[in-house]
C-alpha atoms as a PDB file:
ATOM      1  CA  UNK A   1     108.575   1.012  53.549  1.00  0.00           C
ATOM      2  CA  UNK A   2     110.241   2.962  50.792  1.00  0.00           C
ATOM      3  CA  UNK A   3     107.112   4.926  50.791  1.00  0.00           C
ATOM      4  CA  UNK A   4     107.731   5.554  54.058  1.00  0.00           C
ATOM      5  CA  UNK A   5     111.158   6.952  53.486  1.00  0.00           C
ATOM      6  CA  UNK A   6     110.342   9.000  50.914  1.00  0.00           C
ATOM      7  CA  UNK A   7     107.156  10.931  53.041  1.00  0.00           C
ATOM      8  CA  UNK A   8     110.123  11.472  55.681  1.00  0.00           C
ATOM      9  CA  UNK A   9     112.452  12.627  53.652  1.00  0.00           C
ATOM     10  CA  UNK A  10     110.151  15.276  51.678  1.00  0.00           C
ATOM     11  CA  UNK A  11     109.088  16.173  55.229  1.00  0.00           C
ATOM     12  CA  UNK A  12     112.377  16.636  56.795  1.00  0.00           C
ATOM     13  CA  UNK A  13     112.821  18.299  54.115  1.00  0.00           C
ATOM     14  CA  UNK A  14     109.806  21.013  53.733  1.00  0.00           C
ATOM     15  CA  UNK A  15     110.748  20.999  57.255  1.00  0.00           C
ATOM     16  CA  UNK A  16     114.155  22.572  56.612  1.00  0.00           C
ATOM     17  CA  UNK A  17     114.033  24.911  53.934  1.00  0.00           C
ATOM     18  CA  UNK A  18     110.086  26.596  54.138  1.00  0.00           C
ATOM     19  CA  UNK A  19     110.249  26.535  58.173  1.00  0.00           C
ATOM     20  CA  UNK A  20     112.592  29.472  58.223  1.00  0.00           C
ATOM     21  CA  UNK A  21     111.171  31.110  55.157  1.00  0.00           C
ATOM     22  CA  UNK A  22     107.728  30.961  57.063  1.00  0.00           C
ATOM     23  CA  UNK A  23     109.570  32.099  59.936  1.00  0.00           C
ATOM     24  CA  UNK A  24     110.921  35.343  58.713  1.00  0.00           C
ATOM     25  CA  UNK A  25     107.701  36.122  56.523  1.00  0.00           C
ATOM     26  CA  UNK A  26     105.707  35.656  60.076  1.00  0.00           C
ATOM     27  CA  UNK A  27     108.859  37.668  61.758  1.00  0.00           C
ATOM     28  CA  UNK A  28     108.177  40.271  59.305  1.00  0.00           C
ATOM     29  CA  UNK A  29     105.008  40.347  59.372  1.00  0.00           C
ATOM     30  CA  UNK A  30     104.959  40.782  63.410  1.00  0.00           C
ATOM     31  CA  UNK A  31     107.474  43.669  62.961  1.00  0.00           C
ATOM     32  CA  UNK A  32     105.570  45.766  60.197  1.00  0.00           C
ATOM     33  CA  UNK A  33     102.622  45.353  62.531  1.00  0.00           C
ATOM     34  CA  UNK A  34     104.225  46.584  65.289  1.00  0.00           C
ATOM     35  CA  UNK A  35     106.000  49.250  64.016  1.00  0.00           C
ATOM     36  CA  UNK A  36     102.930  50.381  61.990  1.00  0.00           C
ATOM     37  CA  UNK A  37     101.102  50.767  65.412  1.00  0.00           C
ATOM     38  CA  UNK A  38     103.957  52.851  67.084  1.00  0.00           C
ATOM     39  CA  UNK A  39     104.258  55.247  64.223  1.00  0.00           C
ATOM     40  CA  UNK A  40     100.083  55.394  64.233  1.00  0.00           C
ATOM     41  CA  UNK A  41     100.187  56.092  67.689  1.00  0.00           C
ATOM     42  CA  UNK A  42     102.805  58.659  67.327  1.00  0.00           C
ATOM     43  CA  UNK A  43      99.825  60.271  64.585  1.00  0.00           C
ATOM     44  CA  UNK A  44      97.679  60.996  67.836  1.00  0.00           C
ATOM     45  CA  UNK A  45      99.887  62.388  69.948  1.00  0.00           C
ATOM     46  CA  UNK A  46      98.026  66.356  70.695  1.00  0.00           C
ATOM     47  CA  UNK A  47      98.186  68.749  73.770  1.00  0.00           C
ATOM     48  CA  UNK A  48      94.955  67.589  75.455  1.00  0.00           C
ATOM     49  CA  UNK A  49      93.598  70.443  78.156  1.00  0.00           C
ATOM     50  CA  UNK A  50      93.722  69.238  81.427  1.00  0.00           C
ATOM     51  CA  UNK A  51      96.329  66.325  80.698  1.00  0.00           C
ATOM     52  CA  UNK A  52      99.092  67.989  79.153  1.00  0.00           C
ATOM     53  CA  UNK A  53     101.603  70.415  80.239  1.00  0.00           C
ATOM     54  CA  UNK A  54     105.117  72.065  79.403  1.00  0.00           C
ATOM     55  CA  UNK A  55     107.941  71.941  81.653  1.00  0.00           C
ATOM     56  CA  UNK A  56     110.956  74.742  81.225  1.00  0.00           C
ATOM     57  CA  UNK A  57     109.742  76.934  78.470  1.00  0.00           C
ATOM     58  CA  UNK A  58     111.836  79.645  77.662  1.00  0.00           C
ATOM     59  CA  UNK A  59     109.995  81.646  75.345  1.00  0.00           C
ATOM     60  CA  UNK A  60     111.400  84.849  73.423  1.00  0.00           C
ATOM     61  CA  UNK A  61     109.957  88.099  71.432  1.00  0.00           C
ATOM     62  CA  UNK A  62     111.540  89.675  68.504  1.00  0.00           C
ATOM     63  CA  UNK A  63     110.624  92.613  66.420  1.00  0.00           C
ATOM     64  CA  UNK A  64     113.266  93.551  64.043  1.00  0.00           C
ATOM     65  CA  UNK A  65     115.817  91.258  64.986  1.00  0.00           C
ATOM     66  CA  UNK A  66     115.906  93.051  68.355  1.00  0.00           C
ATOM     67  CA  UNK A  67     114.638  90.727  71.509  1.00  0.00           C
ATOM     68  CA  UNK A  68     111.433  92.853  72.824  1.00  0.00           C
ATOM     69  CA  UNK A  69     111.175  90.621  75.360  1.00  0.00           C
ATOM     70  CA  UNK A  70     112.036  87.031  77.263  1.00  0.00           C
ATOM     71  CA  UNK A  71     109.648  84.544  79.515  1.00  0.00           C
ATOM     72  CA  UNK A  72     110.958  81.417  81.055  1.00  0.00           C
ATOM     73  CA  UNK A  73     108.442  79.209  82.892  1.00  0.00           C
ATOM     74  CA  UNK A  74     109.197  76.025  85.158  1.00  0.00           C
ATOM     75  CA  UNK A  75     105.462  75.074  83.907  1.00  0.00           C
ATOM     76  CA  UNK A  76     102.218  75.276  82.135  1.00  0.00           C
ATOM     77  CA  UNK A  77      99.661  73.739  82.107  1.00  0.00           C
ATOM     78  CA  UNK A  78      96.631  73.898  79.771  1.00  0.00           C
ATOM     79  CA  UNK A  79      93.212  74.375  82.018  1.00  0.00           C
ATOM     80  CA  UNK A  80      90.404  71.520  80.557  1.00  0.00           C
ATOM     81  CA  UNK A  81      88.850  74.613  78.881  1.00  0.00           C
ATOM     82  CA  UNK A  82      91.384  75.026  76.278  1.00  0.00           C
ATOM     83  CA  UNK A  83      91.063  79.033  76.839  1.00  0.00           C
ATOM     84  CA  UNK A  84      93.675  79.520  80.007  1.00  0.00           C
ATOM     85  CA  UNK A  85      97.082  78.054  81.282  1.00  0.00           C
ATOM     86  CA  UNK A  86      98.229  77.783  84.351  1.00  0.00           C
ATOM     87  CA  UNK A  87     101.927  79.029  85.121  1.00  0.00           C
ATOM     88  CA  UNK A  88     104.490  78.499  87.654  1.00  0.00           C
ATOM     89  CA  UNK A  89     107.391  80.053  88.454  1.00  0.00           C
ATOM     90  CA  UNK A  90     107.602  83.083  85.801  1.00  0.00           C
ATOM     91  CA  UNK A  91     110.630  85.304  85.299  1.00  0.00           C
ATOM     92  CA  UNK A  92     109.869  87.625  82.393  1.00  0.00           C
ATOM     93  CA  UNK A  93     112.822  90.564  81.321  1.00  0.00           C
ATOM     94  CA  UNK A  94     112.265  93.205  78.726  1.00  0.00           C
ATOM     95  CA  UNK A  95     115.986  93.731  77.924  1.00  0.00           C
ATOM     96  CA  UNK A  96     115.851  97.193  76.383  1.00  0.00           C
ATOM     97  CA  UNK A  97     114.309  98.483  79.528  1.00  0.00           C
ATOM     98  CA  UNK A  98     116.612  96.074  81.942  1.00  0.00           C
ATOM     99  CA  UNK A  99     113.312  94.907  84.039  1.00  0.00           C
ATOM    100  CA  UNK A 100     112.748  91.405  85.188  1.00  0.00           C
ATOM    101  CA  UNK A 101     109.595  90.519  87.158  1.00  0.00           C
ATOM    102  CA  UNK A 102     109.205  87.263  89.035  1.00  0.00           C
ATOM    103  CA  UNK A 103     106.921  85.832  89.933  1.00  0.00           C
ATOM    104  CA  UNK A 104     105.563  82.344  92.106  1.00  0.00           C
ATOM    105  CA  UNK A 105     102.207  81.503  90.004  1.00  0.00           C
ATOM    106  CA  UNK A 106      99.645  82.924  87.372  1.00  0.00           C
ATOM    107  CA  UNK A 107      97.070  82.181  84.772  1.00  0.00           C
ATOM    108  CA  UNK A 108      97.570  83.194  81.152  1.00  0.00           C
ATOM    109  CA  UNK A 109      94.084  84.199  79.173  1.00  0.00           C
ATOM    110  CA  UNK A 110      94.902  82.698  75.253  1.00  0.00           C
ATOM    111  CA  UNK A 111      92.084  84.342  74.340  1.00  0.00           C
ATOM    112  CA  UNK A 112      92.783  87.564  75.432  1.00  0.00           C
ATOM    113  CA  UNK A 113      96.147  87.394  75.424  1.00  0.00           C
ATOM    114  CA  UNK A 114      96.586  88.682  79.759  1.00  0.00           C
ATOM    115  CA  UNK A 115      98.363  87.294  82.597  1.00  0.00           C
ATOM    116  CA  UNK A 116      97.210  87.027  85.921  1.00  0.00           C
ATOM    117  CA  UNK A 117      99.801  87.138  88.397  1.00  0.00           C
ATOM    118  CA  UNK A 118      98.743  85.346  91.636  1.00  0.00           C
ATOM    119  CA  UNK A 119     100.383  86.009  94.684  1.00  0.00           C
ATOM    120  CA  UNK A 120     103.759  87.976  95.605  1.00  0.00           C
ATOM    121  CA  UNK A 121     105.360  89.464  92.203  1.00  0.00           C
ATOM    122  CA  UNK A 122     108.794  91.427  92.027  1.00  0.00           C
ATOM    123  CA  UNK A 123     109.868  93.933  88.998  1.00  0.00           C
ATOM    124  CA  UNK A 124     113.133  95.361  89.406  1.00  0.00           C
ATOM    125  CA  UNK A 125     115.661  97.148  87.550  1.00  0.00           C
ATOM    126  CA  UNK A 126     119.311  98.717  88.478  1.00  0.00           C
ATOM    127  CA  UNK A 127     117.629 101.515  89.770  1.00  0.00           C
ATOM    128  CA  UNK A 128     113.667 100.251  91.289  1.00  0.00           C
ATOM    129  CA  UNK A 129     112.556  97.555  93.349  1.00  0.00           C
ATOM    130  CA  UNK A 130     108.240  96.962  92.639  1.00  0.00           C
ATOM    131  CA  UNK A 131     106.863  94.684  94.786  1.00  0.00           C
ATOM    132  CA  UNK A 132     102.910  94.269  94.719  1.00  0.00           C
ATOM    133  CA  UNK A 133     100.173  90.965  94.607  1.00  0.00           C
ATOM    134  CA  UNK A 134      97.909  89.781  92.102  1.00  0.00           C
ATOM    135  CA  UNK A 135      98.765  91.787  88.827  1.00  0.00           C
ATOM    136  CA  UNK A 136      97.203  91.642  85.821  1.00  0.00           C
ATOM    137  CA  UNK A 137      99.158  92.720  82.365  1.00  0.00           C
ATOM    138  CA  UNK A 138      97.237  93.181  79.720  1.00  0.00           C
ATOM    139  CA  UNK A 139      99.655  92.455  76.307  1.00  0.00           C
ATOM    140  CA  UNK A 140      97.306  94.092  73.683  1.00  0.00           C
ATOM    141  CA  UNK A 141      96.420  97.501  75.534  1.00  0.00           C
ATOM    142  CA  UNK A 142      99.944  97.004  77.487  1.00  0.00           C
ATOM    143  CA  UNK A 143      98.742  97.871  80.582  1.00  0.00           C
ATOM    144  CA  UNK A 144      99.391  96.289  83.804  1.00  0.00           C
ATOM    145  CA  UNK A 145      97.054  96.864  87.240  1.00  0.00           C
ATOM    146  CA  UNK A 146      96.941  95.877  90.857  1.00  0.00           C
ATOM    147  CA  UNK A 147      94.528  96.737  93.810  1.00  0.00           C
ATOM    148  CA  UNK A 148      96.722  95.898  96.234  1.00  0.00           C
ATOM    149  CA  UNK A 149      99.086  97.909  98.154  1.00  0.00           C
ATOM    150  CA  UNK A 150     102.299  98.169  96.179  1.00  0.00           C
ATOM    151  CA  UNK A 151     105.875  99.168  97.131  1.00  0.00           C
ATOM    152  CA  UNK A 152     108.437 101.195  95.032  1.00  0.00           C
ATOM    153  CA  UNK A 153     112.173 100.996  96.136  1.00  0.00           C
ATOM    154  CA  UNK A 154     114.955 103.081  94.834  1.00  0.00           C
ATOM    155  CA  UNK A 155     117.958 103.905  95.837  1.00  0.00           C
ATOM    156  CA  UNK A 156     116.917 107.338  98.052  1.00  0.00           C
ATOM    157  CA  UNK A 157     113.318 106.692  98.109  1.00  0.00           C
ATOM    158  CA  UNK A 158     110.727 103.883  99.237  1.00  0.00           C
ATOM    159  CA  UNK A 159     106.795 105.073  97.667  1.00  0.00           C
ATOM    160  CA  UNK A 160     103.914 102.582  98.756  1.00  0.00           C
ATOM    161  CA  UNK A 161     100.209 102.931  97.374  1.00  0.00           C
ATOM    162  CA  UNK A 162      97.009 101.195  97.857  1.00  0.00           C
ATOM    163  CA  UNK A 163      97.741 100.146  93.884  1.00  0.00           C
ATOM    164  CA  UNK A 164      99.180 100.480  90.611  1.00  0.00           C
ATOM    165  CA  UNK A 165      98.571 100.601  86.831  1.00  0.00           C
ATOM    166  CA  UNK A 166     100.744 101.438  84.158  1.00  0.00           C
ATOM    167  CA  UNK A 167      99.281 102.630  80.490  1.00  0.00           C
ATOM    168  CA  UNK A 168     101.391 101.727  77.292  1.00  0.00           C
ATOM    169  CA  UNK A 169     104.016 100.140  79.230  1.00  0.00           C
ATOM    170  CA  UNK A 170     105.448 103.745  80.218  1.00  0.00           C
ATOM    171  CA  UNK A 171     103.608 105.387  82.554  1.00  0.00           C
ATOM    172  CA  UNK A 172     103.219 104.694  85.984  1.00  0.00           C
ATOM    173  CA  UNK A 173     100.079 105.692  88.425  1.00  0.00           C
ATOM    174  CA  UNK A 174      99.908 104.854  91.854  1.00  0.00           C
ATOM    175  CA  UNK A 175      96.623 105.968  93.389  1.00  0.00           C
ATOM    176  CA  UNK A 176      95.048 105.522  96.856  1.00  0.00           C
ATOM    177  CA  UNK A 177      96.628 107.020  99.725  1.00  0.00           C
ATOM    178  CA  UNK A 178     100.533 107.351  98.277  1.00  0.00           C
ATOM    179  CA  UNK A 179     103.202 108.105 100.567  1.00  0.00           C
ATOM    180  CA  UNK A 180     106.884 108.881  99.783  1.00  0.00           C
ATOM    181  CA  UNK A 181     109.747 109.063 101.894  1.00  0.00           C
ATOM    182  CA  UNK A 182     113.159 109.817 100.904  1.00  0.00           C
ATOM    183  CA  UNK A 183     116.157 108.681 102.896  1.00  0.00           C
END
C-alpha cells in the first residue's frame, strides 16, 4: 500500500511538472514546423507564364533625371510562352512632347521590345487628335505603323489616310489616298 502511494505520488507528480515542459517543446516544435513551411513556401513564389499577372502598373522612364516617358496599365498578363504579355487598358504620355495615347488592349513583344495595339487607339495633344486601329510601336527603331485608315484632328483641320507610320518618333507619313480639309 505505501508502495502504492509512492507510484502515485511520483506519477502525479511527473504528471505535473514534465507534462507542460513536453507540452511547450511539442508546441514549439509544431510552430518552427509551421513557420519553416510558410517562409519555404514564400522561397517559391515566381511569375509563372500563363498563371500570373499584374494589376495597376504604373511604370515610368527616366534619362537624366528627366521623365522620357509614363505607362499605366489596369493589367498584364504574361502569355504561357514567357516571350509576350498581354495588356489592358494602356494610357502611355511622353511629357516633354504633351501626348497621351490610350488605348483598350495590346500585346507587348519582351523580346523585341514592340507593342501591339489591338483595337481603337487615341494619341492626342493640346493641339491633335490621332485616332487609328491596330498600331504597332516599335521602342528600339522608334517607329510606330498602322494599315488602317487613320484620322488627324486639329483645331482647323481634320486629315484621314488609309495609314500611318512615324520614323524616330518625329516624323509623321500618312500614305494611301490622304485627304485634308480645313474648316
Amino acid at each position: 500500500m505505501l508502495f502504492e502511494k509512492i507510484r502515485r505520488f511520483v506519477i502525479q507528480w511527473v504528471m505535473r511538472k514534465f507534462i507542460p515542459i513536453v507540452l511547450i517543446i511539442a508546441a514549439t516544435v509544431l510552430f518552427v514546423y509551421y513557420t519553416s513551411q510558410e517562409i519555404y513556401s514564400l522561397k517559391k513564389i515566381s511569375i509563372v507564364p500563363g498563371n500570373s499577372y499584374l494589376e495597376n502598373v504604373k511604370i515610368t522612364h527616366a534619362d537624366m533625371a528627366a521623365v522620357k516617358w509614363t505607362a499605366a496599365i489596369e493589367k498584364i498578363a504574361i502569355i504561357k510562352t514567357g516571350e509576350t504579355a498581354e495588356l489592358t487598358n494602356i494610357q502611355f504620355n511622353v511629357p516633354e512632347k504633351e501626348v497621351t495615347l490610350k488605348a483598350g488592349k495590346g500585346t507587348y513583344d519582351i523580346k523585341h521590345n514592340a507593342i501591339d495595339i489591338i483595337g481603337e487607339v487615341t494619341a492626342y495633344n493640346k493641339e491633335f487628335q490621332v485616332k487609328s486601329k491596330d498600331i504597332k510601336w516599335d521602342f528600339k527603331a522608334e517607329t510606330l505603323k498602322s494599315a488602317n485608315e487613320v484620322v488627324l484632328t486639329g483645331k482647323n483641320v481634320r486629315v484621314r489616310a488609309d495609314s500611318i507610320e512615324t520614323f524616330g518618333g518625329e516624323q509623321l507619313q500618312l500614305t494611301g489616298n490622304v485627304k485634308v480639309v480645313y474648316r
